[in-house]
Protein backbone atom coordinates (compact mmCIF):
# COMPACT_ATOMS: atom_id res chain seq x y z
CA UNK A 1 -21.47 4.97 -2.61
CA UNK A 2 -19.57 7.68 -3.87
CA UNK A 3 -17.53 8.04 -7.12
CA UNK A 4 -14.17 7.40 -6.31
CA UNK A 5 -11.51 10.26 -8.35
CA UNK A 6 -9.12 8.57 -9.01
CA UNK A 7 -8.55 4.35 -7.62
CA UNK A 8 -4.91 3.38 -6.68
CA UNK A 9 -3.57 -0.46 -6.77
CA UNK A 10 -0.93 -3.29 -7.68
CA UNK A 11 -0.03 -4.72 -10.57
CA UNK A 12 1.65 -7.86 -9.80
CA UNK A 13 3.99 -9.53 -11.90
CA UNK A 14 4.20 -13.38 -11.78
CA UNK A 15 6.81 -13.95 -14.48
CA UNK A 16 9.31 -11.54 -12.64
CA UNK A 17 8.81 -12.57 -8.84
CA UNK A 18 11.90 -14.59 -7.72
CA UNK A 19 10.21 -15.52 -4.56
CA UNK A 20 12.48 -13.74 -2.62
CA UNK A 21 9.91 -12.08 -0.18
CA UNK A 22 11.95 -8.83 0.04
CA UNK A 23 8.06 -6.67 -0.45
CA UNK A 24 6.69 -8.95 2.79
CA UNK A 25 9.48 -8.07 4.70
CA UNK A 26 9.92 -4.68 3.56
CA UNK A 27 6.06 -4.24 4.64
CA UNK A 28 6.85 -5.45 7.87
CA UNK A 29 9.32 -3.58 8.74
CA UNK A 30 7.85 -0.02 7.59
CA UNK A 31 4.69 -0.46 9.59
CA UNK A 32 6.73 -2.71 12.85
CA UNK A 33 4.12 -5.30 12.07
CA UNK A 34 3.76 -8.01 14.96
CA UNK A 35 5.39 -11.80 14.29
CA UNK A 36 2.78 -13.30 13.20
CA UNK A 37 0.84 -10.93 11.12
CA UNK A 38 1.08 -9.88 7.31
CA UNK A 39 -0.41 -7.45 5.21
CA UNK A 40 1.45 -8.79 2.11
CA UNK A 41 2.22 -12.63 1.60
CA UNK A 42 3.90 -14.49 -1.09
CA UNK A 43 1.94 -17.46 -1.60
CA UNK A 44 2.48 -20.34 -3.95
CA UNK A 45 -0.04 -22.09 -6.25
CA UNK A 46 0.58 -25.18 -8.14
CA UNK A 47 -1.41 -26.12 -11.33
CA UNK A 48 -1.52 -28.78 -13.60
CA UNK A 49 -0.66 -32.61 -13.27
CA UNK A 50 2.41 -34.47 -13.23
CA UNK A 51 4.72 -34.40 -15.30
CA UNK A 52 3.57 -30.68 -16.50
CA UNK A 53 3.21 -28.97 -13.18
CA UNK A 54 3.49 -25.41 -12.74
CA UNK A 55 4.34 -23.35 -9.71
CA UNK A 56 3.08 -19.88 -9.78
CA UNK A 57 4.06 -17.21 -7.01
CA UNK A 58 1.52 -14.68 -6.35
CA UNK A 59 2.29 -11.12 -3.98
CA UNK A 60 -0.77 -10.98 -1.70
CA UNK A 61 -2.37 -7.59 -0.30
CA UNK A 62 -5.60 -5.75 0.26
CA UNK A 63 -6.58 -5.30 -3.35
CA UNK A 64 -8.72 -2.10 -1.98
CA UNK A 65 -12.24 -3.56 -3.64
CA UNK A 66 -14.27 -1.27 -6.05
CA UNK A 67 -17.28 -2.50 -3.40
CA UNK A 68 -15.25 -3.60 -0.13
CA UNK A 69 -17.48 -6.53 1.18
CA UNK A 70 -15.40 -6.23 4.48
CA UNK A 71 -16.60 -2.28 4.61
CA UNK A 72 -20.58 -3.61 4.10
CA UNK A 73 -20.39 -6.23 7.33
CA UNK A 74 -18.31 -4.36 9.38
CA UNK A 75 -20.90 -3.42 12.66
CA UNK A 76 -19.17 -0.15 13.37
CA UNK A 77 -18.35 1.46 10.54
CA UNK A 78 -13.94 1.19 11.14
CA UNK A 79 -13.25 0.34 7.25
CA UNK A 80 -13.90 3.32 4.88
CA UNK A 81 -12.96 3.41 1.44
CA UNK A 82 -11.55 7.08 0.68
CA UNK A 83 -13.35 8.89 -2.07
CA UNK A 84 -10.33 10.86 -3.14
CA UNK A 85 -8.49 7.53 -4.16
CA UNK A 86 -10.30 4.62 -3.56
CA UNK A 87 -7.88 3.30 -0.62
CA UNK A 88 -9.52 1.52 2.26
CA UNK A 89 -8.83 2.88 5.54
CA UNK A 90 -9.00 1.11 8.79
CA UNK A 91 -10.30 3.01 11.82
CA UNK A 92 -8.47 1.18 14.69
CA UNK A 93 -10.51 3.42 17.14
CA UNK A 94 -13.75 1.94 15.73
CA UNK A 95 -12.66 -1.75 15.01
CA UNK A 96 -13.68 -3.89 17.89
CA UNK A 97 -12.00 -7.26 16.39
CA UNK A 98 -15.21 -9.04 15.19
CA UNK A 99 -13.89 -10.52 12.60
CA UNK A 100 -16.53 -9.99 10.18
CA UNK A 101 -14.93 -8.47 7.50
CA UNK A 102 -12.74 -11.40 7.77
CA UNK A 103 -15.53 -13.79 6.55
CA UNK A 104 -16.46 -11.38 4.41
CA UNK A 105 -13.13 -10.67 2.17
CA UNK A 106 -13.33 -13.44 -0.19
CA UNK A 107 -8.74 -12.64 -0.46
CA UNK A 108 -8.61 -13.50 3.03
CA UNK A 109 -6.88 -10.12 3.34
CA UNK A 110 -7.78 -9.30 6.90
CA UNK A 111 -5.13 -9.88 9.66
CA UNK A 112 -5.57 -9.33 13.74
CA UNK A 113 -2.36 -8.96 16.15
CA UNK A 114 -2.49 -8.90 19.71
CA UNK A 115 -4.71 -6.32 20.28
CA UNK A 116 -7.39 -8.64 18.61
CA UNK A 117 -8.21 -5.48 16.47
CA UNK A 118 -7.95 -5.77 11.94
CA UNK A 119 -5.02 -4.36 10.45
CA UNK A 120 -4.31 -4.77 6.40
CA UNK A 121 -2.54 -3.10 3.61
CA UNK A 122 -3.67 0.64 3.45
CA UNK A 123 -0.65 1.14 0.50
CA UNK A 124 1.63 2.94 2.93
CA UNK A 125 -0.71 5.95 2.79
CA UNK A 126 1.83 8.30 4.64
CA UNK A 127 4.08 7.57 2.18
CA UNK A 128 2.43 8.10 -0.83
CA UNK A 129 0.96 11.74 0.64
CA UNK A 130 5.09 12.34 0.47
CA UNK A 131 4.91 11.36 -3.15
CA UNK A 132 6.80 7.85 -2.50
CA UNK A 133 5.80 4.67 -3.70
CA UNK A 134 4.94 1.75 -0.95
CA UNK A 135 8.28 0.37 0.59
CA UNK A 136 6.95 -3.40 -0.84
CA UNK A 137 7.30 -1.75 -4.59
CA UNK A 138 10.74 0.22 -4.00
CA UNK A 139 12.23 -2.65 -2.38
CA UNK A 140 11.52 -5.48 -5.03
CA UNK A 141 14.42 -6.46 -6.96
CA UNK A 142 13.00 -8.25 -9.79
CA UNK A 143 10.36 -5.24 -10.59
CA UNK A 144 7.25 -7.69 -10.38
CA UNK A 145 5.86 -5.48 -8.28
CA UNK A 146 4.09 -2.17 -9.01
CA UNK A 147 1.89 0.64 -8.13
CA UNK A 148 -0.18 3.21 -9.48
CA UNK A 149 -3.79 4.61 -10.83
CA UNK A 150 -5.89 1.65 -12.00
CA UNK A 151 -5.71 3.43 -15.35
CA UNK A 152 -1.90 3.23 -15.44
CA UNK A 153 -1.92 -1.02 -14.16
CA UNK A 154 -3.85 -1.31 -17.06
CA UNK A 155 -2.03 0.01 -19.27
CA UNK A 156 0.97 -1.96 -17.92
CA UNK A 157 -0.68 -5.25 -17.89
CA UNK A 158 -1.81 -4.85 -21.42
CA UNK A 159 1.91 -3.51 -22.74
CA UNK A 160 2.88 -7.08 -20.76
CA UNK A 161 0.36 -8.98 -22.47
CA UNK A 162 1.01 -7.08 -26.08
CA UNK A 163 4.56 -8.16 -25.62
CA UNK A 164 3.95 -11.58 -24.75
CA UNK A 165 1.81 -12.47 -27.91
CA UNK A 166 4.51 -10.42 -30.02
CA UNK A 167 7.13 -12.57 -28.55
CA UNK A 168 5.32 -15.82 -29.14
CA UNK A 169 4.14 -14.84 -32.67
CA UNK A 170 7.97 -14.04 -33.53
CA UNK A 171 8.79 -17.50 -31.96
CA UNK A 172 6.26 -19.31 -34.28
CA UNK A 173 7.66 -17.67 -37.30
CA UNK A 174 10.93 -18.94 -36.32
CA UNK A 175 9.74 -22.49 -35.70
CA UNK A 176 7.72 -22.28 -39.17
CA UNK A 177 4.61 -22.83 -37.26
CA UNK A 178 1.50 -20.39 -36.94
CA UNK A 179 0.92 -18.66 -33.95
């Protein structure tokens, strides 16, 4: 495999997303995606037991794998992952609606409309050649969603988690406990 340049993705946001699913429909819309089919989701996950139970919203997409297992199934070569910036590319042309990668993508990440042929997130490619952000980042209102190099989600998780301790050390100190 090549060396990938530079590697775009999401940073997600769980403590910001008001379930409001303005990126899924924004998605939608921008690509005319068929009822039916979604290459983002908000999905829910509950955790813990009664009484402490937790819901937690996650923003699903093709998280563009470092090693795309649905690229190393796929029979006729339609996924790609671009070298320049690590996005993987579907080759409609090429995909003849196996459903292999499917099986393979361990996200579930895969969809198939009418045509019977794969169709996922490809983050708005055209868009970001204009220098625009995907339309499921610019349209969310709470800012849980962003994009960017891998080196710059870092960074941004990381500030979010720095923040986070800070804000539960201060806490402590004003309870009179230790953090």
């Amino acid at each position: 495999m090549e060396r990938i340049s530079r590697q775009y993705g999401f940073d997600f946001d769980v403590e910001r997303c008001v379930q409001c699913h303005a990126c899924e429909v924004a998605c939608k819309s921008f690509h005319d995606v068929e009822p039916g089919v979604k290459r983002r989701r908000i999905a829910s996950a509950w955790e813990g037991q009664y009484p402490d139970v937790r819901n937690m919203t996650l923003s699903l997409a093709c998280l563009h794998c470092g090693e795309p297992a649905c690229q190393s199934v796929c029979p006729t070569g339609a996924i790609q992952k671009r070298t320049e910036d690590g996005i993987v590319m579907v080759d409609q042309a090429k995909c003849i609606g196996c459903h292999c990668c499917f099986l393979a993508c361990p996200f579930g990440v895969p969809q198939y409309g009418e045509d019977g042929k794969m169709q996922k997130c490809d983050l708005c490619v055209n868009r970001l050649d204009q220098g625009k952000e995907p339309p499921c980042v610019a349209t969310c209102p709470a800012e849980a969603l962003h994009f960017g190099t891998m080196n710059e989600l870092a960074d941004r998780a990381t500030g979010r988690l720095a923040r986070k301790l800070l804000s539960a050390t201060s806490q402590a100190r004003i309870n009179g406990s230790s953090p």
